[in-house]
Protein backbone atom coordinates (compact mmCIF):
# COMPACT_ATOMS: atom_id res chain seq x y z
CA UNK A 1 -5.47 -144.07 37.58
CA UNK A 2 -4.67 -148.13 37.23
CA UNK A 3 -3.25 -148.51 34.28
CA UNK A 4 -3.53 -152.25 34.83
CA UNK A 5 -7.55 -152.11 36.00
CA UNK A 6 -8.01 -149.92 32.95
CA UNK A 7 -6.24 -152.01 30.87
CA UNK A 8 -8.26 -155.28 32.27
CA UNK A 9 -11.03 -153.16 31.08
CA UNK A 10 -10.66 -152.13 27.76
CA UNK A 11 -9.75 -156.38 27.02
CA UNK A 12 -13.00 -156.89 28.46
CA UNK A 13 -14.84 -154.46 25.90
CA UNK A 14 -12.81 -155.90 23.59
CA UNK A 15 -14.25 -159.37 24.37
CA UNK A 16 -17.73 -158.62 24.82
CA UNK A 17 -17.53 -156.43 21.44
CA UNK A 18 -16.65 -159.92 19.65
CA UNK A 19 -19.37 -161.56 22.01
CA UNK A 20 -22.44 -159.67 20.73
CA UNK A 21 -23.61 -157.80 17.12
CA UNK A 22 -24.09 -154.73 18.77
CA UNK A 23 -23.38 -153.71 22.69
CA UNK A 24 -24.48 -150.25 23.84
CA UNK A 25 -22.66 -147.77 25.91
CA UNK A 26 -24.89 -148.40 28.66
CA UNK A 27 -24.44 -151.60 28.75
CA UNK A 28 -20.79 -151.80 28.86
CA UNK A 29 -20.98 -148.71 31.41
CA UNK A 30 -23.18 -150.69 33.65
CA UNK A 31 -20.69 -154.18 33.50
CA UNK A 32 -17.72 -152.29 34.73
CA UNK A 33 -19.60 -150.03 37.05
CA UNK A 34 -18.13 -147.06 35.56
CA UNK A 35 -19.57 -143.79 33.53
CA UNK A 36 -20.72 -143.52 30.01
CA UNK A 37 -17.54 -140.49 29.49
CA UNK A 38 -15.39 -143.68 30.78
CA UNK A 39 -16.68 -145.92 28.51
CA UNK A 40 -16.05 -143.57 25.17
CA UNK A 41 -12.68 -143.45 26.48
CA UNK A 42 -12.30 -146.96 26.64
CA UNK A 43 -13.73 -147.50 23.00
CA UNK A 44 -10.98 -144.87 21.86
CA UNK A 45 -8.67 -146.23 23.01
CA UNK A 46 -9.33 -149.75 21.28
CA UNK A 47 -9.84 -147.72 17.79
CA UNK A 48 -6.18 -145.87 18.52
CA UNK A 49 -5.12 -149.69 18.66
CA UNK A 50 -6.36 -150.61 15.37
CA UNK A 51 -9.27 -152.35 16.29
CA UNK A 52 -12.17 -151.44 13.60
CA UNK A 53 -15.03 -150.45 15.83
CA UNK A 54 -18.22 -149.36 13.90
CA UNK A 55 -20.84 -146.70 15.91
CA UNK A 56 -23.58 -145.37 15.50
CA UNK A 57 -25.88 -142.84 17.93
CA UNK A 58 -28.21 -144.65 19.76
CA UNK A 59 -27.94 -147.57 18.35
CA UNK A 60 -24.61 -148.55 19.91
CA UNK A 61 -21.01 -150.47 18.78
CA UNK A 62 -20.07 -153.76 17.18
CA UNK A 63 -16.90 -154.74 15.60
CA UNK A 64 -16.85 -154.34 11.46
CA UNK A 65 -17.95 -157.82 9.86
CA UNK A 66 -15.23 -160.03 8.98
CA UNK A 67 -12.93 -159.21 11.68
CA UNK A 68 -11.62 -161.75 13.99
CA UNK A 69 -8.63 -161.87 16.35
CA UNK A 70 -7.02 -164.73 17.92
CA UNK A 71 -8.97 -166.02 21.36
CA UNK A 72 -7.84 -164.72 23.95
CA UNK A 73 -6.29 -167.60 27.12
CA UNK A 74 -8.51 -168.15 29.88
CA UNK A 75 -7.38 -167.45 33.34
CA UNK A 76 -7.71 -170.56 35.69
CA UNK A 77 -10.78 -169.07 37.51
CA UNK A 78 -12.76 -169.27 34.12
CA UNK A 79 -11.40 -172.15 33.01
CA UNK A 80 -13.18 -173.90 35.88
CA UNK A 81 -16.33 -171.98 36.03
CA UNK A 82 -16.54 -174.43 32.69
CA UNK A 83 -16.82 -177.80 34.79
CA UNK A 84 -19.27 -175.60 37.15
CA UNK A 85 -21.44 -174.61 34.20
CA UNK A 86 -21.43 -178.27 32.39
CA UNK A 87 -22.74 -179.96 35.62
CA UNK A 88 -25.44 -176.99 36.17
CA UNK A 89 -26.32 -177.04 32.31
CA UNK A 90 -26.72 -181.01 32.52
CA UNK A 91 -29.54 -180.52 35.55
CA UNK A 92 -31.12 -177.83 34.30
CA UNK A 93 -31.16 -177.71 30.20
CA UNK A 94 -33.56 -180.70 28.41
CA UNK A 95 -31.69 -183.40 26.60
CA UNK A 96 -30.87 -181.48 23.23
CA UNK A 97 -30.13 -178.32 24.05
CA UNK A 98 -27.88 -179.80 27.49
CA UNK A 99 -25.93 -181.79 24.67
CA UNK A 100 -25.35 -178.73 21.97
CA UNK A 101 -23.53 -176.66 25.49
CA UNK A 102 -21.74 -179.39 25.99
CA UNK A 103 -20.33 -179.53 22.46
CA UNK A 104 -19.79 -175.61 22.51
CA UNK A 105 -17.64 -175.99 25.78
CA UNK A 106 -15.25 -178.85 24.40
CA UNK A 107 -14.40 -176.33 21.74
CA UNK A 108 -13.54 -173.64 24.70
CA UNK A 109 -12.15 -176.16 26.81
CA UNK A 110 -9.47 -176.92 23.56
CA UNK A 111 -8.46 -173.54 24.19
CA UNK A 112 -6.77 -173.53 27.58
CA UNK A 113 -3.18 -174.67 28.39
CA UNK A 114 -2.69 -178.15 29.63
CA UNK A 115 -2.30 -177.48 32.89
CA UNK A 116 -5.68 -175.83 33.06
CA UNK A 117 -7.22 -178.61 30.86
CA UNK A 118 -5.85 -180.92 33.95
CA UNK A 119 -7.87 -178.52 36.67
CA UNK A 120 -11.04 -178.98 34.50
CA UNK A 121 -10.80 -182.57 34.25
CA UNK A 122 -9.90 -183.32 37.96
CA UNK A 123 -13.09 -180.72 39.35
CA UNK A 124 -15.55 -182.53 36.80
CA UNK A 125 -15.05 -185.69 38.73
CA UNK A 126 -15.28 -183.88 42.61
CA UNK A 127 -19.01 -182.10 41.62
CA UNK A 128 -21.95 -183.90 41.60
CA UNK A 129 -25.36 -182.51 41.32
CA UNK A 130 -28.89 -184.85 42.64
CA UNK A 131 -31.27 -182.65 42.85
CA UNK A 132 -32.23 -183.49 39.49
CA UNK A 133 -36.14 -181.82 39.08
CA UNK A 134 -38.88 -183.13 35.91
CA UNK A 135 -38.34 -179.92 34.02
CA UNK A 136 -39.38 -181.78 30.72
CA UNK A 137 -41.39 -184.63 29.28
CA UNK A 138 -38.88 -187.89 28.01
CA UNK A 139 -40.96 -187.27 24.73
CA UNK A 140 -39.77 -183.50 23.94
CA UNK A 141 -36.05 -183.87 24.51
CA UNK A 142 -35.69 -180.58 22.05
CA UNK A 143 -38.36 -178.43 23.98
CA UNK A 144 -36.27 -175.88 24.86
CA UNK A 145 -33.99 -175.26 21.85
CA UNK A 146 -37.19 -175.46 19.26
CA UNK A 147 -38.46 -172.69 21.40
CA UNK A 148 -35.51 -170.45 21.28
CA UNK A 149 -35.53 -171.46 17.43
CA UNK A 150 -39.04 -170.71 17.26
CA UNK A 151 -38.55 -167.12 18.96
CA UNK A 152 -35.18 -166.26 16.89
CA UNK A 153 -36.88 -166.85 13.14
CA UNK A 154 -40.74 -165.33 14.88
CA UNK A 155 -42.31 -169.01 13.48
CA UNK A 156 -45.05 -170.34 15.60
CA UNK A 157 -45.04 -173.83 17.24
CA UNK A 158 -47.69 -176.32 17.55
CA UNK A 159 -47.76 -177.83 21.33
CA UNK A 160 -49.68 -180.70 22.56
CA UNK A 161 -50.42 -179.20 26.13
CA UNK A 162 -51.81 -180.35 29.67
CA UNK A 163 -52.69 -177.08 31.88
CA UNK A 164 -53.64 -178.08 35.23
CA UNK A 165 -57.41 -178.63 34.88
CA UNK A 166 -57.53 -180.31 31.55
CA UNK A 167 -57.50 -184.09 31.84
CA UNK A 168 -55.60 -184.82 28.15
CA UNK A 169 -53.52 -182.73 26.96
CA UNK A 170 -55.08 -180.24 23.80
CA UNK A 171 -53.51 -178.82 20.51
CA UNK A 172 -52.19 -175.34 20.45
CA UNK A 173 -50.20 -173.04 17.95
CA UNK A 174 -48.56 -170.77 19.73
CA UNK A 175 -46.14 -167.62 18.94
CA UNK A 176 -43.44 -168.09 21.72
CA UNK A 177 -42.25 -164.38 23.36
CA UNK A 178 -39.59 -165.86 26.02
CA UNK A 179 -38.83 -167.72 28.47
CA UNK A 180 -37.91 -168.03 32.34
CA UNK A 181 -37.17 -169.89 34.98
CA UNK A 182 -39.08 -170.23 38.58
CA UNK A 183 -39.20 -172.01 41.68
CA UNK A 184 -37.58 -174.96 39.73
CA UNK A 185 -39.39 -175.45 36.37
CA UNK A 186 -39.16 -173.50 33.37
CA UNK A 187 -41.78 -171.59 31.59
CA UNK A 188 -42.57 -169.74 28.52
CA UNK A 189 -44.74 -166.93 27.77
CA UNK A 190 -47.04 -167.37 24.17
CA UNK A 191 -49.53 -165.86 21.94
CA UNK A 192 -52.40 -168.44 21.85
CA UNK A 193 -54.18 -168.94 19.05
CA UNK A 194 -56.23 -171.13 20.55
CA UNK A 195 -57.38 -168.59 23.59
CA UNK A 196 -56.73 -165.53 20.82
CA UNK A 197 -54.43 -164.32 24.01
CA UNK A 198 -51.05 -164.20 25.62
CA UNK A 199 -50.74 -167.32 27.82
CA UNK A 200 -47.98 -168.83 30.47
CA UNK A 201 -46.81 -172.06 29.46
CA UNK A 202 -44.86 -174.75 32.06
CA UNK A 203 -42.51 -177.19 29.77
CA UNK A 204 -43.00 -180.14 31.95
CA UNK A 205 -46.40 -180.20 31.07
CA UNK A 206 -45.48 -180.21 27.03
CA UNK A 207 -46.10 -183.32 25.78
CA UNK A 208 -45.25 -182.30 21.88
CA UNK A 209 -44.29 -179.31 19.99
CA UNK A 210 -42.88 -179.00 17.28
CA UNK A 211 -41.96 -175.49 14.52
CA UNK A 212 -43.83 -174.91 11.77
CA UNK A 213 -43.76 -172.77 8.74
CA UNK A 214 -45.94 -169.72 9.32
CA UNK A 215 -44.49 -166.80 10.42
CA UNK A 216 -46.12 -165.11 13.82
CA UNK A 217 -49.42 -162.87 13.29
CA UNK A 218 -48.48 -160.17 16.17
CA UNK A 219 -45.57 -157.87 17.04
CA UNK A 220 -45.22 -158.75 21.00
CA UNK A 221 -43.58 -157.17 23.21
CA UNK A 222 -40.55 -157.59 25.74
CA UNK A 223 -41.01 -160.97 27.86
CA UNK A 224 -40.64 -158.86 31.37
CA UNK A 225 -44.10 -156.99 29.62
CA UNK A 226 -46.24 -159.58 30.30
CA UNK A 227 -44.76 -160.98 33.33
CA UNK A 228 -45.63 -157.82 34.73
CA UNK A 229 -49.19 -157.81 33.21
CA UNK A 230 -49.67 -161.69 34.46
CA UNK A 231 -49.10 -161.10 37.90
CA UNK A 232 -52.21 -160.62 39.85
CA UNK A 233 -52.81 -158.54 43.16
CA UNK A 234 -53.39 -160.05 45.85
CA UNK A 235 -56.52 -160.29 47.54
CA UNK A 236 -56.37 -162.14 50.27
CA UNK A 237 -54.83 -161.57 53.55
CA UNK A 238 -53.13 -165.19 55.35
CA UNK A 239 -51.92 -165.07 59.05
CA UNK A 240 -50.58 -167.80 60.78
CA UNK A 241 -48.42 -169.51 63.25
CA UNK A 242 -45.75 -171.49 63.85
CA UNK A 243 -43.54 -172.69 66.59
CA UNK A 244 -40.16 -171.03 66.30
CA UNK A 245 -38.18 -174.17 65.61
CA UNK A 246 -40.37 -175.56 62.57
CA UNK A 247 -39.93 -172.33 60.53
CA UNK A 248 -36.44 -173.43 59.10
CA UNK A 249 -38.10 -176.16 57.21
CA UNK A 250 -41.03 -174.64 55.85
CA UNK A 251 -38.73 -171.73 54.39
CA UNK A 252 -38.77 -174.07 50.74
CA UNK A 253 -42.12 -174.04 50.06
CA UNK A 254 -43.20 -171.32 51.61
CA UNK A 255 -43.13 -169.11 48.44
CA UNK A 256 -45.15 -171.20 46.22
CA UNK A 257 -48.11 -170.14 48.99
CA UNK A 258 -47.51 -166.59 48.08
CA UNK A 259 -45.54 -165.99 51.67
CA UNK A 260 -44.86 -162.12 52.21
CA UNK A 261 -43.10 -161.67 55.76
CA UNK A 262 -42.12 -163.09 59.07
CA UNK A 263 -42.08 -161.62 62.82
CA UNK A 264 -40.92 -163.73 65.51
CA UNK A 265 -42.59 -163.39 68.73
CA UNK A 266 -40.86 -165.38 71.65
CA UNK A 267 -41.42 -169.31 70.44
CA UNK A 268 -43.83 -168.14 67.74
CA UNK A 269 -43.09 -167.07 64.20
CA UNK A 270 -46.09 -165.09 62.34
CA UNK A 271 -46.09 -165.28 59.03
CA UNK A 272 -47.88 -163.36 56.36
CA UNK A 273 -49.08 -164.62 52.82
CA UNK A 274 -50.74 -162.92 50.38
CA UNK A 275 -53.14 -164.85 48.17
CA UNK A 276 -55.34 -165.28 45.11
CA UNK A 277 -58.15 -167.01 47.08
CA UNK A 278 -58.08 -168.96 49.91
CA UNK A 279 -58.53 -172.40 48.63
CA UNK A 280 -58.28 -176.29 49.65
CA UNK A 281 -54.30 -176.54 47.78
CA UNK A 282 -53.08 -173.65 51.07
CA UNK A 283 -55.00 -175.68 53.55
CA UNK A 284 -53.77 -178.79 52.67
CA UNK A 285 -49.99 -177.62 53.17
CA UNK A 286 -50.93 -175.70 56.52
CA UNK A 287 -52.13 -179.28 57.60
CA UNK A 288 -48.85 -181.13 56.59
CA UNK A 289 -47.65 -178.72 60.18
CA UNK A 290 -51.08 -177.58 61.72
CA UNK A 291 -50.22 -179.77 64.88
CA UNK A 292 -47.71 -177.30 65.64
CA UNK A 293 -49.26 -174.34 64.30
CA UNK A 294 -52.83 -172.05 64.40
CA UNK A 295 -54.35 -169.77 61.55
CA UNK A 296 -54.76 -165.85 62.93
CA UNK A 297 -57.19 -165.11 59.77
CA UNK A 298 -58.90 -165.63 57.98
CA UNK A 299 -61.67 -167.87 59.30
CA UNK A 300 -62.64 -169.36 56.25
CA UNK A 301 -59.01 -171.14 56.04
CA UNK A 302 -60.25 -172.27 59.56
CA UNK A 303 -63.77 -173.66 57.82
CA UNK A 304 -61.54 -175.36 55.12
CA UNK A 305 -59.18 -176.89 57.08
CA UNK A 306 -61.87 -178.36 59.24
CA UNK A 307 -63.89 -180.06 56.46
CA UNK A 308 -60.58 -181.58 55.42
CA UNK A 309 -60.09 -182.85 59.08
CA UNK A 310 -63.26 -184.26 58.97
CA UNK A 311 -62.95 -186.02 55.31
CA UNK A 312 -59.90 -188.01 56.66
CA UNK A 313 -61.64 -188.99 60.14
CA UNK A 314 -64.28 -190.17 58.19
CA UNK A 315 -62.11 -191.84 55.30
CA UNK A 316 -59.67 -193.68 58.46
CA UNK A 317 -63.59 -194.82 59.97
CA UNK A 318 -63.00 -192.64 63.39
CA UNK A 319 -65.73 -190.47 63.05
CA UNK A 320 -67.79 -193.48 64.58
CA UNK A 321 -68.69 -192.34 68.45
């Protein structure tokens, strides 16, 4: 055996143990890539070393309240995932909640050795982020963190909330279940009281929310529940395609069009999507290329793009014979 990969190990349990309230065998057995037996081993161990470990079947193990050791150094690796993390945390975490990691990382960062401190400091001035997306609204700065407040004490939140078709934004109280990230914004699933149904939310389109006092109504389930249960099956078959050299740039947006595969063929590239309906918003990317491209099916994405053709002839005044 390795003593000193065990040994890495068991410190790791150790850490995670003082990380979490509880942390199931599984869990642990599944971070280390090793078996359950392995694991009980490893938690044996820890107790032989004096370390009070409380268990309990099927539930799962947590250190005994009250006990603390000193923090454990960080090796230089870690200490500059920190800088990494800041930067990524800054572009991707709304104004509050950005600002409350921030604080929580000086008080790690006061834990490494100088000369560590002195790697963190010079790699925070060498990495720059740009690509800087509207995830949030200026006017909800605390979106995020009243929503993982919201979810932690089950109290509902009253939004002030733009979907897509509405033209002002309506009032909603809401009992937040979680919330995710995708293809660059973040979004959160809620009970609405409003539509007396579960409901996806995007936060850039949150113009005001804010926690009240009244506890939530329902017991909900896990958040990957109704992900699941929102995603619809596709109906509607999409072949085009695309000279070989214009595929690399469509590859970003591709997926927001529901794109399912690719098969080159000589200069041409088909490509496959799978959507909801066939509608004006796919034809209207197909024609930002569709000089250097042709739709295989279906015909009524031929009909649409058409009629679009023939709206802009007629709005640039060349329709005239």
């Amino acid at each position: 055996m390795d003593i000193t990969k065990r040994f890495d190990r068991i410190l790791a349990i150790f850490i995670q143990l003082q990380s979490k309230k509880v942390v199931t065998g599984q869990e642990l057995a599944d971070r280390f890539e090793v078996s359950l037996r392995t694991i009980y081993r490893d938690i044996r161990s820890l107790e032989a070393a004096g370390i009070p470990i409380y268990s309990e079947a099927g539930v799962g193990y947590s250190l005994v309240d009250g006990f603390r050791m000193a923090p454990t150094l960080f090796t230089k690796g870690e200490a500059m995932s920190f800088a990494v993390a800041e930067k990524l945390m800054e572009n991707y975490l709304d104004k509050d909640l950005s600002e409350q990691f921030s604080a929580a990382l000086y008080k790690m960062k006061a834990m490494l050795r100088s000369a560590d401190k002195e790697v963190v400091s010079e790699l925070e001035h060498k990495l720059l982020m740009f690509d800087k997306n509207d995830l949030f609204n200026a006017g909800v700065p605390e979106g995020l963190s009243l929503l993982f407040q919201a979810i932690s004490l089950r109290q509902c939140l009253v939004l002030s909330y733009q979907s897509m078709e509405a033209v002002q934004p309506s009032p909603r109280l809401v009992e937040p279940v979680g919330v995710f990230h995708e293809n660059r914004f973040w979004y959160f699933v809620a009970y609405c009281h409003l539509r007396a149904d579960y409901r996806q939310f995007r936060m850039d389109r949150v113009y005001r929310i804010e926690l009240v006092d009244k506890a939530f109504e329902n017991e909900h389930q896990p958040l990957a529940f109704y992900l699941q249960k929102e995603q619809p099956k596709p109906e509607v078959k999409v072949r085009i395609s695309v000279d070989q050299d214009l595929v690399k740039y469509l590859k970003w947006e591709r997926d927001y069009h529901g794109f399912h595969s690719e098969v080159s063929c000589g200069d041409q590239v088909e490509m496959t999507f799978y959507c909801q309906e066939v509608s004006a918003y796919f034809a209207r990317w197909y024609m930002m290329f569709g000089d250097r491209a042709r739709i295989l099916e279906p015909e009524l994405l031929r009909e649409i793009v058409r009629d679009l053709v023939g709206k802009n002839l007629k709005n640039l005044g060349d329709d005239k014979p």
